[in-house]
Protein backbone atom coordinates (compact mmCIF):
# COMPACT_ATOMS: atom_id res chain seq x y z
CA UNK A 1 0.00 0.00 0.00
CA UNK A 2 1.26 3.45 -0.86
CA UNK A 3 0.34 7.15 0.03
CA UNK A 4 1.97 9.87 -1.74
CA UNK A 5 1.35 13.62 -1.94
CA UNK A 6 -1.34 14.12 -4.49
CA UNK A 7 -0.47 15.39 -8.21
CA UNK A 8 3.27 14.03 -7.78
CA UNK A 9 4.82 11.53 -9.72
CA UNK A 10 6.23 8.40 -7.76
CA UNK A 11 9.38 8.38 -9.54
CA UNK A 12 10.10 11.68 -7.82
CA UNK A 13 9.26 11.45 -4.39
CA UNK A 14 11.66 9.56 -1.72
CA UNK A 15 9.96 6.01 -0.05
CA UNK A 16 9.53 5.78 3.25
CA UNK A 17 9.04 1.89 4.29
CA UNK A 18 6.98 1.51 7.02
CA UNK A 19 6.92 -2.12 7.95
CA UNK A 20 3.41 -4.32 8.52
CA UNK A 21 4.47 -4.62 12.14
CA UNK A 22 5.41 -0.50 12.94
CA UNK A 23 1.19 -0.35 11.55
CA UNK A 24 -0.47 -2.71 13.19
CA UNK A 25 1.26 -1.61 16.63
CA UNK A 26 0.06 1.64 15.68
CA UNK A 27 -3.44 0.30 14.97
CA UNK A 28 -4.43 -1.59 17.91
CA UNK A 29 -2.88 1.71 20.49
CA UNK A 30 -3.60 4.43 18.55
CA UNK A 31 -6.62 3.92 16.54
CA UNK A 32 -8.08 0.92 18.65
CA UNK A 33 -6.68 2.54 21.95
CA UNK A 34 -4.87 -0.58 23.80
CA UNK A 35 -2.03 -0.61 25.70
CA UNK A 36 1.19 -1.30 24.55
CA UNK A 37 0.87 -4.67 27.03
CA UNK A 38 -2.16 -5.40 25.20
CA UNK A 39 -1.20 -5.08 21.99
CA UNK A 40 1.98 -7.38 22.57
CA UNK A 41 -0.46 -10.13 23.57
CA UNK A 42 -2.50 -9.23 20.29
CA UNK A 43 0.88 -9.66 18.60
CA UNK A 44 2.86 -12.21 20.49
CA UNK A 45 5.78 -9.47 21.20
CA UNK A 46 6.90 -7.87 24.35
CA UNK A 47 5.69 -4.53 25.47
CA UNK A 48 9.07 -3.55 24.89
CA UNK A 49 9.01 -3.98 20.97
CA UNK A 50 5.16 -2.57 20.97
CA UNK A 51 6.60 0.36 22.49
CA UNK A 52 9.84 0.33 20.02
CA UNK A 53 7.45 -0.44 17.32
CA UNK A 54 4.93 2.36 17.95
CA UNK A 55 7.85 4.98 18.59
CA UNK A 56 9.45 3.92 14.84
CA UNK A 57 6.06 3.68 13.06
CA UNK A 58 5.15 7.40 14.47
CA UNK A 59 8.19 8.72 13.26
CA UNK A 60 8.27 7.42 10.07
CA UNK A 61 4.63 8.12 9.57
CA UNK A 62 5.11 12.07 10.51
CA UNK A 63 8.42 12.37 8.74
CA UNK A 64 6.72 11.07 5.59
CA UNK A 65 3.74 13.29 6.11
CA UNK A 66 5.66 16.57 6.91
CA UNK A 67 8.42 15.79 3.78
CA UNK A 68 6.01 15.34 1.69
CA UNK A 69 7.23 11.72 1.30
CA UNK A 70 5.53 8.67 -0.26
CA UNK A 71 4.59 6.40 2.47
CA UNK A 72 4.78 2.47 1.19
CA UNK A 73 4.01 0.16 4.09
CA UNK A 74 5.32 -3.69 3.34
């Protein structure tokens, strides 16, 4: 899945990879509002690598967003 800025040609805007696991930790604390502890369980990972997870994901995900970036999550 990719998000780019509109009216922008792929070839030339820089990727930014956000990784399937970086989202869903995202998804289940941001959007779905669980705790990091319950969105290990959800996962099978530690709190510890929700929370490293989250952190990574956010920053990619604003970095992209303020660059004007295209956003390709894998």
């Amino acid at each position: 899945m990719i998000f780019k800025p509109a009216a922008m040609p792929m070839k030339d805007l820089e990727q930014v990879v956000l990784y399937h696991d970086e989202a869903e930790a995202m998804l289940l604390c941001d959007e779905r509002g669980l705790t990091q502890e319950e969105a290990g369980l959800k996962m099978g990972v530690s709190r510890g690598t929700v929370q490293r997870l989250v952190a990574s994901g956010r920053k990619k995900l604003i970095g992209a967003i303020f660059a004007g970036h295209a956003l390709v999550i894998e």
